[in-house]
Protein backbone atom coordinates (compact mmCIF):
# COMPACT_ATOMS: atom_id res chain seq x y z
CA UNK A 1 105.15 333.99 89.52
CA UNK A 2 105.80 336.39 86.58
CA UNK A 3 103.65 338.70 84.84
CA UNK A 4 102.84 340.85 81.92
CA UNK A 5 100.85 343.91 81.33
CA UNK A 6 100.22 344.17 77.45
CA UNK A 7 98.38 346.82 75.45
CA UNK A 8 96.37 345.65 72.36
CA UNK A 9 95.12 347.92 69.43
CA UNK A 10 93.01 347.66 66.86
CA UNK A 11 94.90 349.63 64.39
CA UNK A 12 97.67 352.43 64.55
CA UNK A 13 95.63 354.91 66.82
CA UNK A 14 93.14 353.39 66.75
CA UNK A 15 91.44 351.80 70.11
CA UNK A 16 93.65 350.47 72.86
CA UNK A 17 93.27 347.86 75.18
CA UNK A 18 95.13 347.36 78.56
CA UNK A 19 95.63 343.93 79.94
CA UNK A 20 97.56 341.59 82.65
CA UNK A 21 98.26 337.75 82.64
CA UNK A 22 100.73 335.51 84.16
CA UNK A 23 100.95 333.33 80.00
CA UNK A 24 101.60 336.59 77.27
CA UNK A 25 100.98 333.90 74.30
CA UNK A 26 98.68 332.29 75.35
CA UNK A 27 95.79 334.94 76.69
CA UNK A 28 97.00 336.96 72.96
CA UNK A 29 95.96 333.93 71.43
CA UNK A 30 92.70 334.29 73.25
CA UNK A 31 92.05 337.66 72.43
CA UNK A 32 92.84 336.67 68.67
CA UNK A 33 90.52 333.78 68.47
CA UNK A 34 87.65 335.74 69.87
CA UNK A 35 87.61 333.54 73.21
CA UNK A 36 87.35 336.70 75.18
CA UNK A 37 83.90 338.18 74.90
CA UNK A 38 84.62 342.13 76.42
CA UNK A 39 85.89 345.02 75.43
CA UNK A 40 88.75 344.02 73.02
CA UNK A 41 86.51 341.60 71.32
CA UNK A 42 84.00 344.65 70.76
CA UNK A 43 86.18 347.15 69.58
CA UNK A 44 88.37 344.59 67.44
CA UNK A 45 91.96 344.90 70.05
CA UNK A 46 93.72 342.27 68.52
CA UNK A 47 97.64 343.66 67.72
CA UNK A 48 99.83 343.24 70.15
CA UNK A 49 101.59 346.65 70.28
CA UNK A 50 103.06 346.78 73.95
CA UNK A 51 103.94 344.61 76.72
CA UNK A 52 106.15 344.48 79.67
CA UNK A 53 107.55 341.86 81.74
CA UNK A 54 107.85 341.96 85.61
CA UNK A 55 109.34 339.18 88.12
CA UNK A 56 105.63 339.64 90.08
CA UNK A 57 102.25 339.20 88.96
CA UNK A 58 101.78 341.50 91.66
CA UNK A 59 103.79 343.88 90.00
CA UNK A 60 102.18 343.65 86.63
CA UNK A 61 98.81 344.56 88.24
CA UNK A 62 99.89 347.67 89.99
CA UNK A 63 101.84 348.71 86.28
CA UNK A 64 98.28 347.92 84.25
CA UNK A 65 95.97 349.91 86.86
CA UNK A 66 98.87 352.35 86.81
CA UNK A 67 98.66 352.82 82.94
CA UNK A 68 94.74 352.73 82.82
CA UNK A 69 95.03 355.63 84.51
CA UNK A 70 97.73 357.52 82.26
CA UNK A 71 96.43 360.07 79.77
CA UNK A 72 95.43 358.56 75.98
CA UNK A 73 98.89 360.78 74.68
CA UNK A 74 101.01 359.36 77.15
CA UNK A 75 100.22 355.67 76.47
CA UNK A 76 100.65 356.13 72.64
CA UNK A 77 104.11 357.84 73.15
CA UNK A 78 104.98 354.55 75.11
CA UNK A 79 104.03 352.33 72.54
CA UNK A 80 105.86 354.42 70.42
CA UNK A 81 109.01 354.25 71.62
CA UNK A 82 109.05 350.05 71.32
CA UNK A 83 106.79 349.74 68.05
CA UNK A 84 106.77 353.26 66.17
CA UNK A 85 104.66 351.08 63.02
CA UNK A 86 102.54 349.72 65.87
CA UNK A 87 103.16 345.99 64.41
CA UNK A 88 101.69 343.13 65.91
CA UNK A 89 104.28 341.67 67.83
CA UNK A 90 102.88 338.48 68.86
CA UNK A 91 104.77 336.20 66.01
CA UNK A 92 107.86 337.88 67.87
CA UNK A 93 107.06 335.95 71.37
CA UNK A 94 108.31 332.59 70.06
């Protein structure tokens, strides 16, 4: 089974969530809705400004708990490099 580690922000700089799941548009949708009561929901991690795809789930889990543990700087620079406006790139998963 596939997987995908994600980072959601609230805004550019702002707060910054780190996530896995095995359905990308779907669990989004979830945090968007509000049907995930947590941290995102609290601190408003909505955008979609990263994610990554892996052929494991397994995978995916070892890349999150690896980026958890990155420095803030680091994990900005990465979402950098993919989104430098930090756009919400869930309409771009369809």
């Amino acid at each position: 089974m596939s997987g995908y580690v994600y980072i959601l922000g609230n805004r550019k700089n702002g707060t910054l969530y780190i996530g896995v799941t095995s359905d990308l548009p779907g669990r989004i949708y979830e945090h968007k809705e509000g049907h995930t009561p947590g941290f995102a929901w609290k601190y408003g991690c909505t955008r979609l400004v990263w994610y990554e795809e892996h052929a494991l789930i397994v995978d995916a889990i070892q890349r999150e708990k690896s980026l958890k543990r990155w420095y803030r700087q680091w994990k900005i620079d990465l979402i950098e490099r993919l989104n430098p406006d930090w756009e919400d790139l869930y309409d771009t998963l369809y």
